[in-house]
C-alpha atoms as a PDB file:
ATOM      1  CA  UNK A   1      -3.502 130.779-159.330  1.00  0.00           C
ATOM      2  CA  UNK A   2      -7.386 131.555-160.204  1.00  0.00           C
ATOM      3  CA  UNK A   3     -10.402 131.474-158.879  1.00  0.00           C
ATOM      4  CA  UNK A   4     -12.776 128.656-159.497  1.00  0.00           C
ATOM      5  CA  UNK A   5     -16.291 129.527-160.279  1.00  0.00           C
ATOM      6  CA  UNK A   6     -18.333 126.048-159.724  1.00  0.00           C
ATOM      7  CA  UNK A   7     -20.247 124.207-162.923  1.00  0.00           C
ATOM      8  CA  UNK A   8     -23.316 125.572-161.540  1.00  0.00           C
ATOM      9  CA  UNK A   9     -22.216 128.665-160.168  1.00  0.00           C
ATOM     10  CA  UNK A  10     -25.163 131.253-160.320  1.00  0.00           C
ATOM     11  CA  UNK A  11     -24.520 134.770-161.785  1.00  0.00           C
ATOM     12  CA  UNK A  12     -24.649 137.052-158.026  1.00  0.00           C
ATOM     13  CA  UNK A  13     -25.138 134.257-156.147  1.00  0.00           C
ATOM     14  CA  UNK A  14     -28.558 132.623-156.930  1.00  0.00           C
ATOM     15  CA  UNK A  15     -31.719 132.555-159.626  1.00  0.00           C
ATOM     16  CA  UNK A  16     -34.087 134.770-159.259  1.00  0.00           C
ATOM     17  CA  UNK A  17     -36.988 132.884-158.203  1.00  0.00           C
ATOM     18  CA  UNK A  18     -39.386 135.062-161.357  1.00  0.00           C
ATOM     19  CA  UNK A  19     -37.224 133.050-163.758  1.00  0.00           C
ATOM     20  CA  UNK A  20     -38.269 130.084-165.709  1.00  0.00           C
ATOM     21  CA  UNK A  21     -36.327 127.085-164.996  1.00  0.00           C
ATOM     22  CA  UNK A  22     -35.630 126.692-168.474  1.00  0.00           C
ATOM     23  CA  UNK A  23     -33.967 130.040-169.758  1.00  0.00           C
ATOM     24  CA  UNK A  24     -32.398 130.097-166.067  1.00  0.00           C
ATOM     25  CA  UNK A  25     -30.418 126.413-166.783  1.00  0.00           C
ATOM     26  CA  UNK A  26     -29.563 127.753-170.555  1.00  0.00           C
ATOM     27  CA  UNK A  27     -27.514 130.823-169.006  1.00  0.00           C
ATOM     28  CA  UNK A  28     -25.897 128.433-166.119  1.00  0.00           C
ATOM     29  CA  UNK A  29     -24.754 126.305-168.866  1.00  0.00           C
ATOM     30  CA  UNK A  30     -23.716 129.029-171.122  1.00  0.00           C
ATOM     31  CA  UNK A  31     -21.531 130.627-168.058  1.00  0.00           C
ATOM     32  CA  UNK A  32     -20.437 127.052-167.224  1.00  0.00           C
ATOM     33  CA  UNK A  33     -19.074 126.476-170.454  1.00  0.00           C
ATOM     34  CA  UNK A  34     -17.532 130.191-171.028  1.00  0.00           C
ATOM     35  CA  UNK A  35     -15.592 129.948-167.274  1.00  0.00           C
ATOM     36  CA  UNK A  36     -14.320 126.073-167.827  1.00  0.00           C
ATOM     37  CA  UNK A  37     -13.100 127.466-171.330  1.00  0.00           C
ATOM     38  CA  UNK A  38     -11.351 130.684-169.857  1.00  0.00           C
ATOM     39  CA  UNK A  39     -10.016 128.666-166.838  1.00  0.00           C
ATOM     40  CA  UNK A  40      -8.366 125.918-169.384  1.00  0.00           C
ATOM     41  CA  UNK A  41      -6.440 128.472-171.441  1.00  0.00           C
ATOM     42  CA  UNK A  42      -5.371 132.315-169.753  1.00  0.00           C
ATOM     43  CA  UNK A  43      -4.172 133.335-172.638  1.00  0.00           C
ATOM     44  CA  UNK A  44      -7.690 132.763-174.889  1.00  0.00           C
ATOM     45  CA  UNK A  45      -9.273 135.860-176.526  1.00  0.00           C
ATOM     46  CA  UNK A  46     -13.197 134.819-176.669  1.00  0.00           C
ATOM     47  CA  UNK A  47     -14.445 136.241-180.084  1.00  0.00           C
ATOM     48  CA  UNK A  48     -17.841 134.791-180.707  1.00  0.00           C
ATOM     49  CA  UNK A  49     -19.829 135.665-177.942  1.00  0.00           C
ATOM     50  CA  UNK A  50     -22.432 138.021-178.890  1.00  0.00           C
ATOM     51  CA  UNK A  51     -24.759 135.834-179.674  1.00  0.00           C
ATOM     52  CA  UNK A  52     -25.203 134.557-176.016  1.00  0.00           C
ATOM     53  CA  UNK A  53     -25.806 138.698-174.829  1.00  0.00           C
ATOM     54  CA  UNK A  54     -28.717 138.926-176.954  1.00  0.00           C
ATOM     55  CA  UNK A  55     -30.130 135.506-176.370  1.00  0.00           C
ATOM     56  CA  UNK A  56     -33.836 135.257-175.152  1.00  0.00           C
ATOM     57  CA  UNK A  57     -32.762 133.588-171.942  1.00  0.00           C
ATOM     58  CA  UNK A  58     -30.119 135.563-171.159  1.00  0.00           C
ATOM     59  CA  UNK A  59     -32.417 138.987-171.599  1.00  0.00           C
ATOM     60  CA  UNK A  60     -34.906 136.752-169.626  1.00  0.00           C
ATOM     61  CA  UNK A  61     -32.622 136.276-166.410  1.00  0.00           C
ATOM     62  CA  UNK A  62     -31.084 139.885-166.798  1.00  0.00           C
ATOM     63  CA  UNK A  63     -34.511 141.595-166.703  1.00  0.00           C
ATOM     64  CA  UNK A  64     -35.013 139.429-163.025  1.00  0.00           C
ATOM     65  CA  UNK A  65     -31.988 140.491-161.735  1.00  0.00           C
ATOM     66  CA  UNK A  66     -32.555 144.296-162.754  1.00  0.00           C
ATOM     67  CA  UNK A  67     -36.298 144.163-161.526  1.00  0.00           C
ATOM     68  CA  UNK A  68     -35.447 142.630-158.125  1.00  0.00           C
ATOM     69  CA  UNK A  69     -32.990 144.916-157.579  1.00  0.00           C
ATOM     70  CA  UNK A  70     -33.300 147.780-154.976  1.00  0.00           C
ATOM     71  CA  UNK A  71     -33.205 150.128-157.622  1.00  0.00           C
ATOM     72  CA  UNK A  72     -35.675 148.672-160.069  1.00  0.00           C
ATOM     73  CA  UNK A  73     -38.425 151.224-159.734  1.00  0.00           C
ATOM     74  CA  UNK A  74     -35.678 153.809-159.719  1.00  0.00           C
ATOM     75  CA  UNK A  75     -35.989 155.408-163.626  1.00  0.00           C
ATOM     76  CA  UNK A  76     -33.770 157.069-165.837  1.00  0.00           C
ATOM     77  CA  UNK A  77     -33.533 159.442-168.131  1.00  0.00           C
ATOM     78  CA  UNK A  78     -36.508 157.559-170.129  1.00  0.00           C
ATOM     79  CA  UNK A  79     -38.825 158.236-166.765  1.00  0.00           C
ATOM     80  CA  UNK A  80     -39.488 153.992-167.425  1.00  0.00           C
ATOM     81  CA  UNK A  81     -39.264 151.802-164.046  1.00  0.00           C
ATOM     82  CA  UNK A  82     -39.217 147.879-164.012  1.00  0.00           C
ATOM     83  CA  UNK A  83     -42.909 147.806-162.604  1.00  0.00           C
ATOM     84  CA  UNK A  84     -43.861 150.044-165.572  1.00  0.00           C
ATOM     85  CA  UNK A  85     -42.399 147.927-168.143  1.00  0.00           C
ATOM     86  CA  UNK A  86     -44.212 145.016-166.499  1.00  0.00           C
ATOM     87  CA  UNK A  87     -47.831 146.918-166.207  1.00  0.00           C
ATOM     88  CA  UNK A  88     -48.081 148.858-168.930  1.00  0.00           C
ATOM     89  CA  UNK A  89     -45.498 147.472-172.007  1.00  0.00           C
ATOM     90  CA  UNK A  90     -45.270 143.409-170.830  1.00  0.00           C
ATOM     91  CA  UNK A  91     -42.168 142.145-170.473  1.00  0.00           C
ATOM     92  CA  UNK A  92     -42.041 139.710-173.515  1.00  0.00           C
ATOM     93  CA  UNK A  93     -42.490 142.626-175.977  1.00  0.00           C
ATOM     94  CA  UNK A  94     -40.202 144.606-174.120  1.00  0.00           C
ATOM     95  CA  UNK A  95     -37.563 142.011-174.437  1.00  0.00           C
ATOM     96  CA  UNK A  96     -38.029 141.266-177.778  1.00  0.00           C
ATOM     97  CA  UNK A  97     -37.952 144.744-179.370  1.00  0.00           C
ATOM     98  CA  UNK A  98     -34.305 144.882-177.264  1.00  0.00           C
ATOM     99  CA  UNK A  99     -33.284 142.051-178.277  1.00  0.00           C
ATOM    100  CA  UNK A 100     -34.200 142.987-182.264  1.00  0.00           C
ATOM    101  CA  UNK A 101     -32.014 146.318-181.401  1.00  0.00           C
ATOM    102  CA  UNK A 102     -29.171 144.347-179.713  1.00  0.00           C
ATOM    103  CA  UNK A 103     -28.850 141.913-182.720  1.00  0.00           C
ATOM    104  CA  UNK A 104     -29.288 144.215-185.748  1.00  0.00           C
ATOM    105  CA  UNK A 105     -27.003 146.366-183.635  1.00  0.00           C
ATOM    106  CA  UNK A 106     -29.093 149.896-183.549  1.00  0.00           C
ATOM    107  CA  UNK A 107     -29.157 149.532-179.734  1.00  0.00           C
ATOM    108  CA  UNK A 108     -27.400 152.932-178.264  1.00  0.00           C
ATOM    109  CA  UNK A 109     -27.403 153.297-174.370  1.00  0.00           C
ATOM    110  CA  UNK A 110     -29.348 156.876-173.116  1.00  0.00           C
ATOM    111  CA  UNK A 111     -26.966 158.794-170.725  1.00  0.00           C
ATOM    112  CA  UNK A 112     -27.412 158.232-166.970  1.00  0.00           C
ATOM    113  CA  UNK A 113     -29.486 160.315-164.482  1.00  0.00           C
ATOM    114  CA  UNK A 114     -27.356 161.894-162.385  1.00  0.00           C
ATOM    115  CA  UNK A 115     -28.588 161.688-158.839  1.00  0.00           C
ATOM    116  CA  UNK A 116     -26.131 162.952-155.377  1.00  0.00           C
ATOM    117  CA  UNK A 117     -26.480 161.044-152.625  1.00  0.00           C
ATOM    118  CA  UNK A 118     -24.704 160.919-148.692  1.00  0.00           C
ATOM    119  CA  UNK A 119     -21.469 158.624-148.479  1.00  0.00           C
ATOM    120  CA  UNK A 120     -21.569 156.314-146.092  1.00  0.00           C
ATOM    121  CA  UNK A 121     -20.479 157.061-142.487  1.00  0.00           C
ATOM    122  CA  UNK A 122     -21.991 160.800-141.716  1.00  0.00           C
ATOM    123  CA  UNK A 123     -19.138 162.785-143.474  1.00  0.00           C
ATOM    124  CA  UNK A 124     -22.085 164.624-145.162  1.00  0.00           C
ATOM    125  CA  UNK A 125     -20.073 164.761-148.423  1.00  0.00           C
ATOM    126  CA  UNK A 126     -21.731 163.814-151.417  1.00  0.00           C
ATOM    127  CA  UNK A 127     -21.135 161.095-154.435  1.00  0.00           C
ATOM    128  CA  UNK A 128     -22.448 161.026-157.971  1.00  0.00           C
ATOM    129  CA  UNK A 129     -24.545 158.326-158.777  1.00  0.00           C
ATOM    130  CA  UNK A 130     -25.356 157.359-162.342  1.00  0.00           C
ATOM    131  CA  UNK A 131     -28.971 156.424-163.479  1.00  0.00           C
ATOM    132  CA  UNK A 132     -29.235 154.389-166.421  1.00  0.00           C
ATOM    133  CA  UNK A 133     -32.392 153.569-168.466  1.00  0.00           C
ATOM    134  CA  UNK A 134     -34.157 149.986-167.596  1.00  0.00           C
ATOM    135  CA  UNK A 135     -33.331 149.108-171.315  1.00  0.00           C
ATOM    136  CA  UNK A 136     -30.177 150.006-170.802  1.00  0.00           C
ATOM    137  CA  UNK A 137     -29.492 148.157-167.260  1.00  0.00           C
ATOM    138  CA  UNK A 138     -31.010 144.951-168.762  1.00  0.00           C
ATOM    139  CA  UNK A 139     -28.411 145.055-171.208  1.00  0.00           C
ATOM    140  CA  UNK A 140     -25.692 145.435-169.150  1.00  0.00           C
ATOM    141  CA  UNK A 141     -27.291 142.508-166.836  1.00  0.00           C
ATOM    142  CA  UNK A 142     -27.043 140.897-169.816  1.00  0.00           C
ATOM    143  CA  UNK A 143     -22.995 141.613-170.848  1.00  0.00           C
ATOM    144  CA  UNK A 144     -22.302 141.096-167.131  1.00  0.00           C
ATOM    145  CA  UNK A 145     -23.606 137.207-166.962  1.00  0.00           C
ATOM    146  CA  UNK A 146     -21.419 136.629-170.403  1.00  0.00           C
ATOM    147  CA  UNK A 147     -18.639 138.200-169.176  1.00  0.00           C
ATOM    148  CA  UNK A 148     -18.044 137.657-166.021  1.00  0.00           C
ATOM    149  CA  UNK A 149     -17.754 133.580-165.944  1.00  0.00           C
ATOM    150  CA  UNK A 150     -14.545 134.700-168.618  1.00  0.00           C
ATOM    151  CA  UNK A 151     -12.801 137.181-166.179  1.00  0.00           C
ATOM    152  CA  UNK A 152     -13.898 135.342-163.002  1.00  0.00           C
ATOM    153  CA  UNK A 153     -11.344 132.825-164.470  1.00  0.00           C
ATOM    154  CA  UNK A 154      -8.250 135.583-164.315  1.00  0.00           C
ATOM    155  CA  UNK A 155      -9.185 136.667-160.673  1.00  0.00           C
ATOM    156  CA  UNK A 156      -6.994 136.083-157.554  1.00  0.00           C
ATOM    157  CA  UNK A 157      -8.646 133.877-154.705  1.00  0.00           C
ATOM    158  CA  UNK A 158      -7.725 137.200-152.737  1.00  0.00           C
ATOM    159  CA  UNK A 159      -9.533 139.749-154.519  1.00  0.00           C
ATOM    160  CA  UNK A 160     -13.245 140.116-152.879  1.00  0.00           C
ATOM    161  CA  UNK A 161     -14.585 143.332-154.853  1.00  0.00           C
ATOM    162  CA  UNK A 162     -17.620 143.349-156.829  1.00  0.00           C
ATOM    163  CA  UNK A 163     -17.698 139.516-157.567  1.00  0.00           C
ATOM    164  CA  UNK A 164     -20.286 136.669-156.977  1.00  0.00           C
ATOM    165  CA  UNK A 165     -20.612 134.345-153.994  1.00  0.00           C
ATOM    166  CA  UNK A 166     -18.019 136.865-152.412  1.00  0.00           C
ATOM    167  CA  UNK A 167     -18.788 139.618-149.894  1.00  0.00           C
ATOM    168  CA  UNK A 168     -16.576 141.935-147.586  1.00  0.00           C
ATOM    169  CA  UNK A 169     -17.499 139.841-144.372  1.00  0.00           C
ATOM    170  CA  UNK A 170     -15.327 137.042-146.552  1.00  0.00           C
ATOM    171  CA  UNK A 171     -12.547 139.606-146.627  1.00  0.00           C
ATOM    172  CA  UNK A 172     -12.345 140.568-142.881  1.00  0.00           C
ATOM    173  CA  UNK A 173     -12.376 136.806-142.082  1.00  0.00           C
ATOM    174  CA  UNK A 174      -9.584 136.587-143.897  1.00  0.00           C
ATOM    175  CA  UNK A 175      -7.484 139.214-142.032  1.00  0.00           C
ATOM    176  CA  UNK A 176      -8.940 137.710-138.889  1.00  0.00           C
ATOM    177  CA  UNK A 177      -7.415 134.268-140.033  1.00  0.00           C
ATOM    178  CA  UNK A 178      -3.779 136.176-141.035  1.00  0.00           C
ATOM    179  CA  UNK A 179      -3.836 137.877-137.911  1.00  0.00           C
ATOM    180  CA  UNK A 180      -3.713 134.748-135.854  1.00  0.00           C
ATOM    181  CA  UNK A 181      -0.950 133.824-137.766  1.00  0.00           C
ATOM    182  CA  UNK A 182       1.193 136.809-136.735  1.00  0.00           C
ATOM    183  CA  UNK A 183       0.873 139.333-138.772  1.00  0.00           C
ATOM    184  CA  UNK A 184      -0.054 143.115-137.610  1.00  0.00           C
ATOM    185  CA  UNK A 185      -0.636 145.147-140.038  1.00  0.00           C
ATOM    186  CA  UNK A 186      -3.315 146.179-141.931  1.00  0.00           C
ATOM    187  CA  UNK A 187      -3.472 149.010-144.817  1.00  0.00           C
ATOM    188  CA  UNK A 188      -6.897 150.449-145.371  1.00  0.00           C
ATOM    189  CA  UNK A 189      -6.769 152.584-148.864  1.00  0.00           C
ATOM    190  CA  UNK A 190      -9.251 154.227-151.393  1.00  0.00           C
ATOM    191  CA  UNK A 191      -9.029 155.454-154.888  1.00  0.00           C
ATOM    192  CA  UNK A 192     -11.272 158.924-155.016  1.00  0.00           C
ATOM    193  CA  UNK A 193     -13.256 158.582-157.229  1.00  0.00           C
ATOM    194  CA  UNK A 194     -12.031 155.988-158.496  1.00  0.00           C
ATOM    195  CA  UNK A 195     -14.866 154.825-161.414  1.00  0.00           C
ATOM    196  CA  UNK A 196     -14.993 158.238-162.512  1.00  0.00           C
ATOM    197  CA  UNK A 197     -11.364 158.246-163.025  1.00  0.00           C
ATOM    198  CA  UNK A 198     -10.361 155.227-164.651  1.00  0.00           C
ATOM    199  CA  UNK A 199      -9.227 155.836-168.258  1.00  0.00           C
ATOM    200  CA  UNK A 200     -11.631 154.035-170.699  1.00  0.00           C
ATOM    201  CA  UNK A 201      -8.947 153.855-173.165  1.00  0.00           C
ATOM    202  CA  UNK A 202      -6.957 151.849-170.668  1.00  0.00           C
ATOM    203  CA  UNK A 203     -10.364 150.005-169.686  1.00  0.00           C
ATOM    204  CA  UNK A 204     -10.692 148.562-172.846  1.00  0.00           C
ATOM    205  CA  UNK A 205      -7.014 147.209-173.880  1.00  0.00           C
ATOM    206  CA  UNK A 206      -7.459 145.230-170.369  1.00  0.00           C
ATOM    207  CA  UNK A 207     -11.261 144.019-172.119  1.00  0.00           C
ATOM    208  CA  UNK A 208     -10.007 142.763-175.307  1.00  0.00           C
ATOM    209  CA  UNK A 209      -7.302 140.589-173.918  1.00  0.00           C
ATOM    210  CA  UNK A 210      -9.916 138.941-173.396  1.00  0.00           C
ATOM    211  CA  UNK A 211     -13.152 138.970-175.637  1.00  0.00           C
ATOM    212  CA  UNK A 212     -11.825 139.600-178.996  1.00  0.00           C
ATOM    213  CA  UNK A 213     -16.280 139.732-180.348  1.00  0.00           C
ATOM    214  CA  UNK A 214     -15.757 143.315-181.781  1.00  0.00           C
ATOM    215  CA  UNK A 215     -19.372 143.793-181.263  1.00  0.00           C
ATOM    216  CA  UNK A 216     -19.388 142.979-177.525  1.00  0.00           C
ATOM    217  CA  UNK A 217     -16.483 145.681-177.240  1.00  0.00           C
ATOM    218  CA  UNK A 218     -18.734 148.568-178.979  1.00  0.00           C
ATOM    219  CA  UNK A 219     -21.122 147.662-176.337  1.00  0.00           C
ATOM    220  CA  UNK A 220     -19.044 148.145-173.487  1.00  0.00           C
ATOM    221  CA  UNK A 221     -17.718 151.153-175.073  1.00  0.00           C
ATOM    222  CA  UNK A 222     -21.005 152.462-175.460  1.00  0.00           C
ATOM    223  CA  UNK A 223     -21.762 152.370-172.166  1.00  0.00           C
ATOM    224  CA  UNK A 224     -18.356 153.786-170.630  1.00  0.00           C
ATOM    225  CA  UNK A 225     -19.479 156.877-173.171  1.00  0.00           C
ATOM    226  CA  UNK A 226     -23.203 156.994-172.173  1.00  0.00           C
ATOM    227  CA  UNK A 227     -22.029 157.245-168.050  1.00  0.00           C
ATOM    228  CA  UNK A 228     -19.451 159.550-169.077  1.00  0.00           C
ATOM    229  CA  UNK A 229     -21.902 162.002-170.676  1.00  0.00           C
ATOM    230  CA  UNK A 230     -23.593 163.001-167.413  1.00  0.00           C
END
């Protein structure tokens, strides 16, 4: 049983209201396509896709989504924020010098800036959190809304982690709901530490079950290195 991401199922939920309606409809259609594809066969390996992560629209919607995040003026290692990209480079000659280095393939992610900051709930223990360049978030934007139609397809209707139009209230109505239906138990767990623990090796067999595009794969490898440097 899988998920079903809708036709036009936004990437996180919804456009960002900065992006054209024309690059923003080219990447719905692209992650249309890619999730109807994956959902028709489990047991494809997608190995042309690289194209679509360099793709003017899809750099387009990925630079919204990293500049409206919380984080955006936020920098890395490179000391660059979203705002300063948009005073003081312009974002269309931003994005196209990425794009030149994402295509001809000399693009190499910067290691994070390592920040601390307080877990949630007053414990007053600390957790690593990982700073990447705006480059090299826009880039990732930009893997994340051309991969994630493809593994939204191999997800459980259960599983409520990290994945669009889903949140944890959705989760805890759902134990409300089994909880009227008798059962009583509930089992709260954590992994510690759990994304700086996962084996990258392991990571990546799990990846190319799925997206065979060897140069989509050096990009996520890339990364997993670069936040692994800090």
């Amino acid at each position: 049983m899988v998920a079903v991401m809708p036709t036009d199922a936004p990437p996180n939920g919804g456009a960002p209201a900065e992006v054209p309606k024309g690059p923003w409809q080219r990447v719905s259609e692209m992650q249309a396509k890619l999730h109807r594809w994956a959902a028709a066969d489990p047991g494809r390996g997608f190995d042309d896709v690289f194209n679509f992560v360099h793709d003017r629209a899809t750099l387009i919607v990925a630079f919204a989504r990293v500049a409206g995040n919380r984080g955006a003026n936020t920098p890395g290692v490179d000391g660059l924020t979203a705002a300063g990209v948009e005073q003081h480079l312009g974002v269309p000659g931003f994005l196209d010098d990425l794009r030149v280095s994402v295509k001809e393939g000399s693009f190499r992610p910067l290691p994070v800036r390592e920040r601390r900051i307080p877990k949630p709930g007053g414990s007053g223990k600390l957790r690593k959190l990982g700073i990447p360049t705006i480059a090299d978030r826009v880039v990732q934007a930009a893997l994340k809304l051309v991969l994630e139609p493809i593994f939204e397809a191999d997800f459980l209707p259960v599983s409520y982690g990290f994945r669009p139009k889903r949140r944890a209230q959705d989760a805890i109505a759902e134990i409300h709901m089994f909880g009227s239906r008798g059962y009583q138990w509930v089992l709260d767990a954590d992994i510690e530490a759990c994304f700086d623990s996962i084996d990258h090796a392991a990571l990546m067999d799990r990846v190319r079950v799925r997206v065979k595009d060897k140069r989509v794969l050096l990009l996520v490898k890339a990364f997993l290195k670069a936040d692994g440097a800090r």
